[in-house]
PDB file of N, CA and C in Angstrom:
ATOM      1  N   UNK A   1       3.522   8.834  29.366  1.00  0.00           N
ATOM      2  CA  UNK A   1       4.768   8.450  28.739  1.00  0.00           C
ATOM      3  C   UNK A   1       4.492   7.982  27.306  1.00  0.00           C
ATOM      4  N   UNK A   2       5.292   8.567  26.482  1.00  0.00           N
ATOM      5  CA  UNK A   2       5.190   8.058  25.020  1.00  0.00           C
ATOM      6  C   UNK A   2       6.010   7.076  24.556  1.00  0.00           C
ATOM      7  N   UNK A   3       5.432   5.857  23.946  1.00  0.00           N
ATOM      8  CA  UNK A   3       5.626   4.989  23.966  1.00  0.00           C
ATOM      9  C   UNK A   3       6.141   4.518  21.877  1.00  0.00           C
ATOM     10  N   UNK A   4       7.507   3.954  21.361  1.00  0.00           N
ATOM     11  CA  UNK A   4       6.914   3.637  20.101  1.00  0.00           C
ATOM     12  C   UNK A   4       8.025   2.267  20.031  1.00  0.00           C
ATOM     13  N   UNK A   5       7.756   1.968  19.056  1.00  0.00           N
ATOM     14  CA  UNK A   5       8.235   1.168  18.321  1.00  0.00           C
ATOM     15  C   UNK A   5       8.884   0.573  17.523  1.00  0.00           C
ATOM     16  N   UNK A   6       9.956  -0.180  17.137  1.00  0.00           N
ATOM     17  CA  UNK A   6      10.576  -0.158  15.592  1.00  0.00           C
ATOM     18  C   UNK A   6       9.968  -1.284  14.481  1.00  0.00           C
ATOM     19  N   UNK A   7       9.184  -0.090  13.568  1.00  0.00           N
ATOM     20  CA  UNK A   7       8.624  -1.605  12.916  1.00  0.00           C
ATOM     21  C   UNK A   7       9.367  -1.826  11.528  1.00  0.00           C
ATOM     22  N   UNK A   8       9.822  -3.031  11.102  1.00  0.00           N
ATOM     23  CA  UNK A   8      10.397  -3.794  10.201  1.00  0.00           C
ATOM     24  C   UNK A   8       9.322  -4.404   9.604  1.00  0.00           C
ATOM     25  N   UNK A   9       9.573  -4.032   7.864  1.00  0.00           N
ATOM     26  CA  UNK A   9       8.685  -4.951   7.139  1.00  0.00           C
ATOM     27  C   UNK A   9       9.272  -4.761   5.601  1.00  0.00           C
ATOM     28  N   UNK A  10       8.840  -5.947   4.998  1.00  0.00           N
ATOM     29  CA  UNK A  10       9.063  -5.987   3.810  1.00  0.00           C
ATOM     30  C   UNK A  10       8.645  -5.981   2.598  1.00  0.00           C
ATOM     31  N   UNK A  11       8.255  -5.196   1.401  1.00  0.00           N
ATOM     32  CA  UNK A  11       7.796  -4.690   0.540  1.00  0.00           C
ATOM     33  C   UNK A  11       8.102  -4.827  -0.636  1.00  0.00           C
ATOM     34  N   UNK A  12       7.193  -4.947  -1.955  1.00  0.00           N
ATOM     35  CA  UNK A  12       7.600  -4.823  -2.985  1.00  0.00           C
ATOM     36  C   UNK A  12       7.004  -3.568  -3.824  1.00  0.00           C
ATOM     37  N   UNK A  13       7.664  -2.655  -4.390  1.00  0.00           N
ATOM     38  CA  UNK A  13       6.882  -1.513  -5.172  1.00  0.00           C
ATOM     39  C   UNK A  13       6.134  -2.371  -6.526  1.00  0.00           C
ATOM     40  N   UNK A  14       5.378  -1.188  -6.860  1.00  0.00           N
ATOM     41  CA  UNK A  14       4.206  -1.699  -7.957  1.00  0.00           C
ATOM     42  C   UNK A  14       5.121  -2.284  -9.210  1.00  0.00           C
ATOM     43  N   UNK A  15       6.010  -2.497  -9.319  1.00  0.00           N
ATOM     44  CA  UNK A  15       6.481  -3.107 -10.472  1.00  0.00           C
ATOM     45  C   UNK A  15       6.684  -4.806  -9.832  1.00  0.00           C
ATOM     46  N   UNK A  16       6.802  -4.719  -8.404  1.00  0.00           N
ATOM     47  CA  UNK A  16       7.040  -6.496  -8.106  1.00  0.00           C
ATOM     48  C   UNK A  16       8.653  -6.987  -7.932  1.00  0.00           C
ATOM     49  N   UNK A  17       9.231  -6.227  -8.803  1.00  0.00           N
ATOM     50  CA  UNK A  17      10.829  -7.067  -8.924  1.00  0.00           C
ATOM     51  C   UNK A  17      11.660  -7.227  -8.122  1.00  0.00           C
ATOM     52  N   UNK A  18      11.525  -5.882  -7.101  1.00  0.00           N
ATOM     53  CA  UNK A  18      12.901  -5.896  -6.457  1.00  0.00           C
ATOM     54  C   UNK A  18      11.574  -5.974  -4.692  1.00  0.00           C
ATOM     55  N   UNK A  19      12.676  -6.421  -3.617  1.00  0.00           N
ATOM     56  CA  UNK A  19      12.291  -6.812  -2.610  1.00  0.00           C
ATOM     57  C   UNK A  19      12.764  -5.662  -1.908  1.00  0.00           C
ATOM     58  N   UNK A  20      12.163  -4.521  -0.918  1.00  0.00           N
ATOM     59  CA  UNK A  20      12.799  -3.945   0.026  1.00  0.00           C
ATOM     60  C   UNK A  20      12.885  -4.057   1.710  1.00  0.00           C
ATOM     61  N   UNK A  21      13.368  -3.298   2.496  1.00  0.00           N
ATOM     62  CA  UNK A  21      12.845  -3.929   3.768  1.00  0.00           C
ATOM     63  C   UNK A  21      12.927  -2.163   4.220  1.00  0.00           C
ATOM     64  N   UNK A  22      12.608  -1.705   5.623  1.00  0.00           N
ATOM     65  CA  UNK A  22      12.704  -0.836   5.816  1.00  0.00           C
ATOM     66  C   UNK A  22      12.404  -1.092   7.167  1.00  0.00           C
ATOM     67  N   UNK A  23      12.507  -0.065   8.333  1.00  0.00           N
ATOM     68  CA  UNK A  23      13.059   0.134   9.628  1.00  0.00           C
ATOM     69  C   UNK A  23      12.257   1.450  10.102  1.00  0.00           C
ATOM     70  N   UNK A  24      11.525   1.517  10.730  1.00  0.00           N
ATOM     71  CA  UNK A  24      11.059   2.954  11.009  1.00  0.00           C
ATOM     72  C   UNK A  24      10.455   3.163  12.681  1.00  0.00           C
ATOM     73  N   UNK A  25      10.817   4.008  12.863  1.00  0.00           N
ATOM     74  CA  UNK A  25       9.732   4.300  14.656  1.00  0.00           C
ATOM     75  C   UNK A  25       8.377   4.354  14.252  1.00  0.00           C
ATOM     76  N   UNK A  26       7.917   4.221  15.001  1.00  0.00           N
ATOM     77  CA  UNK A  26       6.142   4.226  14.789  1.00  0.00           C
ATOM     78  C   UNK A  26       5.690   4.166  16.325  1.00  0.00           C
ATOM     79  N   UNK A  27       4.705   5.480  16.393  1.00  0.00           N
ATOM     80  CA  UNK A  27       4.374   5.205  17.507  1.00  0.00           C
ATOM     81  C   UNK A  27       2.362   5.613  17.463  1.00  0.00           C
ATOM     82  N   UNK A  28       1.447   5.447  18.316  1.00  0.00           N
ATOM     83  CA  UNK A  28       0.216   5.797  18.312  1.00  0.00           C
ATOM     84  C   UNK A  28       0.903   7.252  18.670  1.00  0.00           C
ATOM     85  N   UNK A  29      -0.416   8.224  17.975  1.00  0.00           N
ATOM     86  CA  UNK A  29      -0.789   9.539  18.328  1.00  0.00           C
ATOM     87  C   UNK A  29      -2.222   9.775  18.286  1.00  0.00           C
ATOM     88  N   UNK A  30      -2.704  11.471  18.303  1.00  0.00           N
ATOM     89  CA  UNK A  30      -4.017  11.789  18.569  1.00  0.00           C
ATOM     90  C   UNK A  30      -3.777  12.573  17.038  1.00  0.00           C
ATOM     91  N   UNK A  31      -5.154  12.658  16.292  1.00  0.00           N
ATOM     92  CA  UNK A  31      -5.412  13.493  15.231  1.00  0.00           C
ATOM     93  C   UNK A  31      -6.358  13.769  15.409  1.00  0.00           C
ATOM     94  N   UNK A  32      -6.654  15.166  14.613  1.00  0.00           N
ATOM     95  CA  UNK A  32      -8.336  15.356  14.620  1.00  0.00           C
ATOM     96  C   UNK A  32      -8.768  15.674  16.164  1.00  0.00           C
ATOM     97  N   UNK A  33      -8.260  16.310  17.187  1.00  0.00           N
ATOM     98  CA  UNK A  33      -8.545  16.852  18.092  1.00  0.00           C
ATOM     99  C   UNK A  33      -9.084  15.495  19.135  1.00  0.00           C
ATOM    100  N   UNK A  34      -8.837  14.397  18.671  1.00  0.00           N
ATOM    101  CA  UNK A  34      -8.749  13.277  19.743  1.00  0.00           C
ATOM    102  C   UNK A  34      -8.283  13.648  20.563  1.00  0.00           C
ATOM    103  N   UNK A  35      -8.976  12.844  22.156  1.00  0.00           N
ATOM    104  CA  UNK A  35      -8.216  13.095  23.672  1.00  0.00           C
ATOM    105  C   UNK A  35      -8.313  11.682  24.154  1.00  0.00           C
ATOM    106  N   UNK A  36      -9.209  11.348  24.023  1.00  0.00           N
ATOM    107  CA  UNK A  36      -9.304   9.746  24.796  1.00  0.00           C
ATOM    108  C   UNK A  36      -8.564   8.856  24.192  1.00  0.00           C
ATOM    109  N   UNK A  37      -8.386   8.648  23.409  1.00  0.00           N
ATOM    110  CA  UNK A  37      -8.005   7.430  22.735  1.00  0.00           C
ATOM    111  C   UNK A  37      -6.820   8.101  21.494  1.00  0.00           C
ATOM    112  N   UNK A  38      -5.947   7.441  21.241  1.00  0.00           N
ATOM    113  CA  UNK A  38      -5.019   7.278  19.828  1.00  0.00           C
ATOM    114  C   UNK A  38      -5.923   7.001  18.994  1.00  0.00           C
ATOM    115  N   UNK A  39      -5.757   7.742  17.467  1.00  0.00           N
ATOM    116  CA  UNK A  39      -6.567   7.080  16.458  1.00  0.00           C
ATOM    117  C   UNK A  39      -5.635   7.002  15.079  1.00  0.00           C
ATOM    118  N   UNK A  40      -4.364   7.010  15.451  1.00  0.00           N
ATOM    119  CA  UNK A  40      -3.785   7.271  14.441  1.00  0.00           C
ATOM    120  C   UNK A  40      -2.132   6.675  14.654  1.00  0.00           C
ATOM    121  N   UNK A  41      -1.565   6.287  13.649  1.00  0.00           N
ATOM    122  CA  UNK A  41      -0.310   5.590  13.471  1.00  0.00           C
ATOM    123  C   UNK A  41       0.957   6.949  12.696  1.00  0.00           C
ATOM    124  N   UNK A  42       2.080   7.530  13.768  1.00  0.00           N
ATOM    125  CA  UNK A  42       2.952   7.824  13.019  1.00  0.00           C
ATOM    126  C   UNK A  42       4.312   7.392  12.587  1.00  0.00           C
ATOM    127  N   UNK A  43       4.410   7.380  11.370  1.00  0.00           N
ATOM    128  CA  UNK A  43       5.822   6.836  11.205  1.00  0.00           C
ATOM    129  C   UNK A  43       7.071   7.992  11.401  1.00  0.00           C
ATOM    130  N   UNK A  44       8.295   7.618  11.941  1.00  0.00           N
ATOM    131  CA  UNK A  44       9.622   8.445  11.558  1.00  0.00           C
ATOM    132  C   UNK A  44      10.433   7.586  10.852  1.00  0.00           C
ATOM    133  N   UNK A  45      10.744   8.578   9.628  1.00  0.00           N
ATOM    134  CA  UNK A  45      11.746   8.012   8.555  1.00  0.00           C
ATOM    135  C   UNK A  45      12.632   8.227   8.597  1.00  0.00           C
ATOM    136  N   UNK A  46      13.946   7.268   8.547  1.00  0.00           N
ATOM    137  CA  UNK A  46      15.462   7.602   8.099  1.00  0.00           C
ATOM    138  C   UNK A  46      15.662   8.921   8.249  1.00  0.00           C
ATOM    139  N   UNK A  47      14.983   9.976   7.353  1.00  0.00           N
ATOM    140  CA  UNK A  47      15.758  11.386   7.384  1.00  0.00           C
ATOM    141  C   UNK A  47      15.136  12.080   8.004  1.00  0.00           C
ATOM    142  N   UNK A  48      14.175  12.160   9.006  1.00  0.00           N
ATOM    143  CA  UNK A  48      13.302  12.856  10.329  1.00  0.00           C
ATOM    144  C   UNK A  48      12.139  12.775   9.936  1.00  0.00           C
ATOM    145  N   UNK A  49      11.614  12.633   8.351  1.00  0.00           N
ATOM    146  CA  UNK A  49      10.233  13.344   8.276  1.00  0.00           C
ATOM    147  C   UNK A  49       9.086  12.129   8.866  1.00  0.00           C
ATOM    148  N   UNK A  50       8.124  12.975   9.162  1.00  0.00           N
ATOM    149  CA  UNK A  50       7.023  11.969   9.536  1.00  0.00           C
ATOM    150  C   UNK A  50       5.771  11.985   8.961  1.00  0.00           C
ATOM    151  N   UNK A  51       5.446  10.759   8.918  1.00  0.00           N
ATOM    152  CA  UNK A  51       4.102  10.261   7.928  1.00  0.00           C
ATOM    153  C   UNK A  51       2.891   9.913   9.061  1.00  0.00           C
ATOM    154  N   UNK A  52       1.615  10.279   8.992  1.00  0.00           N
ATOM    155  CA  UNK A  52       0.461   9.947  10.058  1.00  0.00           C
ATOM    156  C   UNK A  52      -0.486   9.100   9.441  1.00  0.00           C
ATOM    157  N   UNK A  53      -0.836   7.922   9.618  1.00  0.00           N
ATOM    158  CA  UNK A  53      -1.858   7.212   9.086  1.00  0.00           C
ATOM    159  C   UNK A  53      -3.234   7.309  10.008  1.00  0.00           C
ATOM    160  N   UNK A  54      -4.210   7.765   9.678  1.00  0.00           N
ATOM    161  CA  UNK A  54      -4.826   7.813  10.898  1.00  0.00           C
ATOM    162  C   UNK A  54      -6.432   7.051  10.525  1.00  0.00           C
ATOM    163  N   UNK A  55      -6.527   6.002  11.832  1.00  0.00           N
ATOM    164  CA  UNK A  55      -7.090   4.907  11.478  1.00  0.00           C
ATOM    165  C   UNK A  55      -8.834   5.706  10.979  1.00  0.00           C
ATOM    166  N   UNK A  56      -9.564   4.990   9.980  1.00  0.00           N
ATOM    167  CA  UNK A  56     -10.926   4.902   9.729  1.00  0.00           C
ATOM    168  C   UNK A  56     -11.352   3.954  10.156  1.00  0.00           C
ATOM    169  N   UNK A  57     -11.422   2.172  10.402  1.00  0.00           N
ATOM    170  CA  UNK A  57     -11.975   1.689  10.739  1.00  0.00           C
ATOM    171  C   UNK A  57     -11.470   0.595  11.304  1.00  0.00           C
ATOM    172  N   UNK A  58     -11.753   0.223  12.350  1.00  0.00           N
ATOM    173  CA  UNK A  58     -11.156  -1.449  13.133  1.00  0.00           C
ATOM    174  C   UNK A  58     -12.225  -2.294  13.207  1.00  0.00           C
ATOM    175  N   UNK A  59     -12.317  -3.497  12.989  1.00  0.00           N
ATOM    176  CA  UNK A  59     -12.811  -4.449  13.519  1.00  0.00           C
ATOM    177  C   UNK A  59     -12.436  -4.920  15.396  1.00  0.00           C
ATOM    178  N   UNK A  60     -11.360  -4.409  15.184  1.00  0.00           N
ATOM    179  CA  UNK A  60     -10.674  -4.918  16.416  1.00  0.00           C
ATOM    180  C   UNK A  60      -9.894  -6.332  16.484  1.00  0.00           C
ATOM    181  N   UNK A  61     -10.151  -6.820  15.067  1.00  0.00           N
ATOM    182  CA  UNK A  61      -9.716  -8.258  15.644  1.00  0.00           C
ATOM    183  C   UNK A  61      -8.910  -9.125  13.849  1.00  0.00           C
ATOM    184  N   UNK A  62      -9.353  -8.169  13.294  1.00  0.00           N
ATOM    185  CA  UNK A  62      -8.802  -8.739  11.559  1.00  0.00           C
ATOM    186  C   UNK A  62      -8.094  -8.028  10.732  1.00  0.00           C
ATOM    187  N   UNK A  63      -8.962  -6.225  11.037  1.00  0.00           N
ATOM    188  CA  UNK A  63      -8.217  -5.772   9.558  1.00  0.00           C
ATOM    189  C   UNK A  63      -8.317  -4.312  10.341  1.00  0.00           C
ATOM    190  N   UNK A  64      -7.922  -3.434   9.844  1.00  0.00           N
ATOM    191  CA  UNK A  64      -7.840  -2.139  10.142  1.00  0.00           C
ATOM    192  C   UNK A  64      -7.660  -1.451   8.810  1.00  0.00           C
ATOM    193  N   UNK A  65      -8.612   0.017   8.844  1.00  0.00           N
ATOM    194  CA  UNK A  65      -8.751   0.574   7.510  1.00  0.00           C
ATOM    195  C   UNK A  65      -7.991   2.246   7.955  1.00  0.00           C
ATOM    196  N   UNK A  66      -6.913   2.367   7.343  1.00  0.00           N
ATOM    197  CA  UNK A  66      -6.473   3.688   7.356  1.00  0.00           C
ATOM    198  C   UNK A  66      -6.641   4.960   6.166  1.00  0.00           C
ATOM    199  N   UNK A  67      -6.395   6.161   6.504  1.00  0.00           N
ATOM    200  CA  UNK A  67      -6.674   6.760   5.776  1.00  0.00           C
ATOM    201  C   UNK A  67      -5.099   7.181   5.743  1.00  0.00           C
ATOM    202  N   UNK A  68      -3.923   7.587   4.340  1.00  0.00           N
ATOM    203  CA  UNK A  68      -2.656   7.883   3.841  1.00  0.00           C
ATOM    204  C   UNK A  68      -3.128   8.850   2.830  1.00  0.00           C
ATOM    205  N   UNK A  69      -2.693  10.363   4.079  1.00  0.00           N
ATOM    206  CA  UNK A  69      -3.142  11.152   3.032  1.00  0.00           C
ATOM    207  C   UNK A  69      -2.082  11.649   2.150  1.00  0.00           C
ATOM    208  N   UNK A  70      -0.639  11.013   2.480  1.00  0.00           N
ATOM    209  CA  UNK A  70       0.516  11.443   1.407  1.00  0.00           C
ATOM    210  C   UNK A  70       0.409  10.708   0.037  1.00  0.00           C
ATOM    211  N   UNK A  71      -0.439  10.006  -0.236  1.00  0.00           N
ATOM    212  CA  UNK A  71      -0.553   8.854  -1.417  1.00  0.00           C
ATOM    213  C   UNK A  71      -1.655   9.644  -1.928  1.00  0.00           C
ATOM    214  N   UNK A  72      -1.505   9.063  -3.425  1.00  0.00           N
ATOM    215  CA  UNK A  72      -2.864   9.197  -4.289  1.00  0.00           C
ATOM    216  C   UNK A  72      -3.520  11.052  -4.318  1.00  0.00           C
ATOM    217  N   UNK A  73      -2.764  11.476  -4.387  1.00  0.00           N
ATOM    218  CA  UNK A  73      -2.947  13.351  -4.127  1.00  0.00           C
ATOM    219  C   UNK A  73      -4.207  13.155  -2.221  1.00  0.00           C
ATOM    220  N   UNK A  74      -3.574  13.127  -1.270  1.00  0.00           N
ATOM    221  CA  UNK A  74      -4.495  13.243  -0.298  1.00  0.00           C
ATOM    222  C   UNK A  74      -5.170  12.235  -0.108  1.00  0.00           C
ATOM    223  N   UNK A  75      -5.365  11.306  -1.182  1.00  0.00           N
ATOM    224  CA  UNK A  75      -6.818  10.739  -1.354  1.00  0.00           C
ATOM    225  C   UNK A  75      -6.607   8.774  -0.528  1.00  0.00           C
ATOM    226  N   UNK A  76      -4.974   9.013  -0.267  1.00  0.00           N
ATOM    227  CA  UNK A  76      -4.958   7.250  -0.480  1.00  0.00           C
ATOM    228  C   UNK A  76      -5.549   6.502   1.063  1.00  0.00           C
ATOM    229  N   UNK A  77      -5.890   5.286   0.738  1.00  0.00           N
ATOM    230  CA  UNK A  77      -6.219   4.528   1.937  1.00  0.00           C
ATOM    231  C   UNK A  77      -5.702   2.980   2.293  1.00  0.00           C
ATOM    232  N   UNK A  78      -5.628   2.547   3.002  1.00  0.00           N
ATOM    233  CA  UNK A  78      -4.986   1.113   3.556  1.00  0.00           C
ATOM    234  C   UNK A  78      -5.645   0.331   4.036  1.00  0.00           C
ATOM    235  N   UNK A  79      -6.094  -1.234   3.473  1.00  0.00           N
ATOM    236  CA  UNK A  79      -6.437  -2.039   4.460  1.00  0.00           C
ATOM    237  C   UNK A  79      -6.149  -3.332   4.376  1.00  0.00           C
ATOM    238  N   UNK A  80      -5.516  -3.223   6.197  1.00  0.00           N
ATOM    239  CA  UNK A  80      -4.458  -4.169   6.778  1.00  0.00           C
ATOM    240  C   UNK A  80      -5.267  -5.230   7.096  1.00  0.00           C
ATOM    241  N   UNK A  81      -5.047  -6.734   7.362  1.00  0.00           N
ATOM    242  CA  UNK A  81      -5.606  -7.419   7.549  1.00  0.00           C
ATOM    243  C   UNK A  81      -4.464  -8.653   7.755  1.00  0.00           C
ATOM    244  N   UNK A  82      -4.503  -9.175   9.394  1.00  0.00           N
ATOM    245  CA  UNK A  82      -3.546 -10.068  10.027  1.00  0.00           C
ATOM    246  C   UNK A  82      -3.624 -11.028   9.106  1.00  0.00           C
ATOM    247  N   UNK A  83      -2.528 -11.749   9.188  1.00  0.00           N
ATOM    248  CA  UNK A  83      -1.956 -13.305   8.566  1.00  0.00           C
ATOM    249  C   UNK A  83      -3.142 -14.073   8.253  1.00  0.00           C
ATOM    250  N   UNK A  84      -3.907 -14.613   9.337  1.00  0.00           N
ATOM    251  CA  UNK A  84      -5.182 -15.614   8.941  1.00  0.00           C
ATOM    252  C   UNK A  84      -6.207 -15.291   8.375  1.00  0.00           C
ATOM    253  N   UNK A  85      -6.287 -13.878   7.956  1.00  0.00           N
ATOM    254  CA  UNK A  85      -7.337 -13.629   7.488  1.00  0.00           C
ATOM    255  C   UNK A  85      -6.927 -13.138   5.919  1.00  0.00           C
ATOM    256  N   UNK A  86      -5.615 -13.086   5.701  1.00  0.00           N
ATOM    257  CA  UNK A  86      -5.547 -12.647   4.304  1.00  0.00           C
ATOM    258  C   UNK A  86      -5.931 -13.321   3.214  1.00  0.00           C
ATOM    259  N   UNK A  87      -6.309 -14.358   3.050  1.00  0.00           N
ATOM    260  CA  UNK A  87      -6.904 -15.300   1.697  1.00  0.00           C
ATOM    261  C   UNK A  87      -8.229 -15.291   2.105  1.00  0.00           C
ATOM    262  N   UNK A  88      -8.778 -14.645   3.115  1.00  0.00           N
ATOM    263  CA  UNK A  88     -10.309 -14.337   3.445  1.00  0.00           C
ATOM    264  C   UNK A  88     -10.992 -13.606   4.425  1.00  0.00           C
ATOM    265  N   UNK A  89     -10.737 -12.595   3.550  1.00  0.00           N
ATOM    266  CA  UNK A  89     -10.950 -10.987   4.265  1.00  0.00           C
ATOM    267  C   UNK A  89     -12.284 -11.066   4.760  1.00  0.00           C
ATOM    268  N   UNK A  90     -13.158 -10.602   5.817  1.00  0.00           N
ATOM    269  CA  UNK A  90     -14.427 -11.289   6.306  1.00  0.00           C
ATOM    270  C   UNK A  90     -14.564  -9.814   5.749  1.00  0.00           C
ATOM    271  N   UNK A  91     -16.102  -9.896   5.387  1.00  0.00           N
ATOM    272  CA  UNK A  91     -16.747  -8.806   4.712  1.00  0.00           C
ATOM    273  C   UNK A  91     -17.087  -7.599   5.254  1.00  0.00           C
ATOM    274  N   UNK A  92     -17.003  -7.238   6.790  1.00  0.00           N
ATOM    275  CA  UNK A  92     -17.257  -6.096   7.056  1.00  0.00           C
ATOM    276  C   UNK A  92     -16.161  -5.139   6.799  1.00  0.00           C
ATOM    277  N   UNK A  93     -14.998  -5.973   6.929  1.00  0.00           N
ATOM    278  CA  UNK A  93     -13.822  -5.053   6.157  1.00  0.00           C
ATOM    279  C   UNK A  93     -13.777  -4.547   5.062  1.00  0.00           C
ATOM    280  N   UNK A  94     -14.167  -5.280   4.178  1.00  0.00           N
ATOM    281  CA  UNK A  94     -14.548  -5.080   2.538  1.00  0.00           C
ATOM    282  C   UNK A  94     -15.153  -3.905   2.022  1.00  0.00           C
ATOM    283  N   UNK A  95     -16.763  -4.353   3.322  1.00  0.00           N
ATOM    284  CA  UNK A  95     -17.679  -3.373   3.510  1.00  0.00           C
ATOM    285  C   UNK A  95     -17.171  -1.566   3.626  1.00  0.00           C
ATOM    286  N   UNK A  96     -16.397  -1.599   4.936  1.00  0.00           N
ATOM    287  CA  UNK A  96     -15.752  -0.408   5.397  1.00  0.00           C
ATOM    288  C   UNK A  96     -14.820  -0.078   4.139  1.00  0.00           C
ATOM    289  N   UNK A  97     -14.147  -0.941   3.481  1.00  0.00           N
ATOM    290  CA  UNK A  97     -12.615  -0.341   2.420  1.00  0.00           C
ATOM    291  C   UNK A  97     -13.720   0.237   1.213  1.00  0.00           C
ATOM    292  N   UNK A  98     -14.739  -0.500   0.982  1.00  0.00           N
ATOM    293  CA  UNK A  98     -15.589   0.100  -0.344  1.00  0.00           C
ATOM    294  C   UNK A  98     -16.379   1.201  -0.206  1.00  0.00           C
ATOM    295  N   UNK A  99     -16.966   1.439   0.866  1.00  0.00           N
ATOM    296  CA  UNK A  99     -18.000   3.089   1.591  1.00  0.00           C
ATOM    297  C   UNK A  99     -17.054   3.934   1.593  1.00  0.00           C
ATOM    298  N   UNK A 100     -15.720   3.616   2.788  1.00  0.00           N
ATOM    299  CA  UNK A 100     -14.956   4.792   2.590  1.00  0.00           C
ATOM    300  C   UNK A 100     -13.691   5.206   1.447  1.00  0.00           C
ATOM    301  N   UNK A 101     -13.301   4.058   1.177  1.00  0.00           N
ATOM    302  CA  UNK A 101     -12.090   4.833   0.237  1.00  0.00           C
ATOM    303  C   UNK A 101     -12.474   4.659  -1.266  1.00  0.00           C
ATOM    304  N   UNK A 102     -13.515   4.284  -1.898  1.00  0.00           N
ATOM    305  CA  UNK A 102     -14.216   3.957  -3.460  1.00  0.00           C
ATOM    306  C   UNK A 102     -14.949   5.038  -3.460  1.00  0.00           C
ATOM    307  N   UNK A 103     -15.262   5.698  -2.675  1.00  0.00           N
ATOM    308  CA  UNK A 103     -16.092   6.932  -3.279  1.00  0.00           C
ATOM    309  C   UNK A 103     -14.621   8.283  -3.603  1.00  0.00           C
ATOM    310  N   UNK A 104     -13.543   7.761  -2.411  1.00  0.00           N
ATOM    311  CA  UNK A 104     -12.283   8.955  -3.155  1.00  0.00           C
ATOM    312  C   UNK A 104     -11.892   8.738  -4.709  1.00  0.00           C
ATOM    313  N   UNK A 105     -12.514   7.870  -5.468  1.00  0.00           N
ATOM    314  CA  UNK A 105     -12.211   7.808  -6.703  1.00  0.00           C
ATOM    315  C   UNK A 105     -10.679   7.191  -7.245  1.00  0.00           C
ATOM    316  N   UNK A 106     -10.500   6.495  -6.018  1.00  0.00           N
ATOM    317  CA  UNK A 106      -9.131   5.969  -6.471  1.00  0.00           C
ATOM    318  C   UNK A 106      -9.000   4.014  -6.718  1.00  0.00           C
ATOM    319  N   UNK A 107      -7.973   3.902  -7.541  1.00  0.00           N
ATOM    320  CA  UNK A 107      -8.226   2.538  -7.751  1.00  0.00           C
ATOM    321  C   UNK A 107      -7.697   1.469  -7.106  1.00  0.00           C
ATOM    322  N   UNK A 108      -8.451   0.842  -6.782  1.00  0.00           N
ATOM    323  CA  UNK A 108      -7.707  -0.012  -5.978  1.00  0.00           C
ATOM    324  C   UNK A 108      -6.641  -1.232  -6.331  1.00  0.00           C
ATOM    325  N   UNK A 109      -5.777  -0.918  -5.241  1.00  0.00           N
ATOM    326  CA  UNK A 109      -4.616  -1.849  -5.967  1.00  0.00           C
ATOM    327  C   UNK A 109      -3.780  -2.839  -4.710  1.00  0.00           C
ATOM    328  N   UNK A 110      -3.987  -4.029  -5.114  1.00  0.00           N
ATOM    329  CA  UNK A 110      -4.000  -5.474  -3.900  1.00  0.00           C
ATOM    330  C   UNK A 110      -2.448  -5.455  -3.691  1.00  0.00           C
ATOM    331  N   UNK A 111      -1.929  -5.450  -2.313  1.00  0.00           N
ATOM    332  CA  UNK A 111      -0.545  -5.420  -2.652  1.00  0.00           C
ATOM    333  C   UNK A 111      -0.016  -6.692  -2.166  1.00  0.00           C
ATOM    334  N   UNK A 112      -0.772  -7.308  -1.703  1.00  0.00           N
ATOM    335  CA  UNK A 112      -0.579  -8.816  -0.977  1.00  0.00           C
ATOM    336  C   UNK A 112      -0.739  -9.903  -2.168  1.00  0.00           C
ATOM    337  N   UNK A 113       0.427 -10.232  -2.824  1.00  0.00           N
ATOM    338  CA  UNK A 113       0.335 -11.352  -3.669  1.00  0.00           C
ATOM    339  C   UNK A 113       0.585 -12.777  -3.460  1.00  0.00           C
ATOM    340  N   UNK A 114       0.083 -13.631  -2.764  1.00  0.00           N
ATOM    341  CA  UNK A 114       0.124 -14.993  -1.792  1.00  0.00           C
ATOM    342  C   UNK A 114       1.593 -15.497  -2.776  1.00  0.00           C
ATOM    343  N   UNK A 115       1.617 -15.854  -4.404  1.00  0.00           N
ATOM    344  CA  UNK A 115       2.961 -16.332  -4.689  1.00  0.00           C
ATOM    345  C   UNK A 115       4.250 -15.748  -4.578  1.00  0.00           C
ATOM    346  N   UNK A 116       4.116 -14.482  -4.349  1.00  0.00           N
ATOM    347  CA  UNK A 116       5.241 -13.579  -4.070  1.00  0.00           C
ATOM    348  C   UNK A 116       5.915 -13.297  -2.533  1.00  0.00           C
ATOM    349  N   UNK A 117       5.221 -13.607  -1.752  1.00  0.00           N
ATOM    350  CA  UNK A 117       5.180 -13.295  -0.654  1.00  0.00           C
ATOM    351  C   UNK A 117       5.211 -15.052   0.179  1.00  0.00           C
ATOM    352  N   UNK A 118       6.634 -14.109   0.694  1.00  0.00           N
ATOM    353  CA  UNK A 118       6.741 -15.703   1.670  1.00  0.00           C
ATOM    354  C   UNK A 118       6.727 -15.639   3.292  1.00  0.00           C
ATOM    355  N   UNK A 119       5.940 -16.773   3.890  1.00  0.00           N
ATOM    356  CA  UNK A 119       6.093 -16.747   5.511  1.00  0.00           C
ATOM    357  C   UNK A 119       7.778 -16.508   6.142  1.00  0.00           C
ATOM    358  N   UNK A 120       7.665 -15.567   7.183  1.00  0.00           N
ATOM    359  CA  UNK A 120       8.892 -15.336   7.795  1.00  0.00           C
ATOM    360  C   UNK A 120       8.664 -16.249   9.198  1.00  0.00           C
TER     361      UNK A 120
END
């Protein structure tokens, strides 16, 4: 049985100014010829289309490193990292975001700004 989700969250684009929120299904899938396990996050948007994030690396317990290949021409990547750990990302995450997504040649850009961003 397939199972998803509605996830709600709130965002600011790279300029900062304006606040958005957005609403989407999300459910685990298989990529890359996976069978055992989900390794990958898809979203459905407002107008049907769907986006696949499909995970590169977990700790299991802090941060999760995705690979977004609709960003950055193919190239973009994500890394998530729960509430308590965001003012101190433990380094194997760091580790994993700098091996895999710094050699795609893209720059990195922090989207978590602690004064901008308020507890819900």
């Amino acid at each position: 049985m397939e199972k998803s989700v509605t996830s709600v969250f709130t965002f600011r684009n790279s300029s900062g100014d304006q606040e958005y929120t957005v609403s989407e299904e999300v459910k685990a899938i298989f990529t890359y010829n996976y069978t055992n396990k989900t390794n990958a996050i898809q979203y459905t948007l407002k107008n049907g289309t769907t986006l696949n994030d499909t995970l590169i690396f977990s700790d299991g317990e802090t941060c999760d490193l995705f690979s977004v290949p609709y960003m950055n021409g193919g190239k973009g990547c994500e890394l998530w990292v729960n509430g308590k750990n965001v003012d101190n990302i433990p380094q194997c995450c760091l580790f994993a975001y700098k091996f895999f997504c710094n050699p795609r040649g893209i720059k990195n850009h922090w989207a978590y700004k602690k004064n901008v961003c308020k507890k819900s």
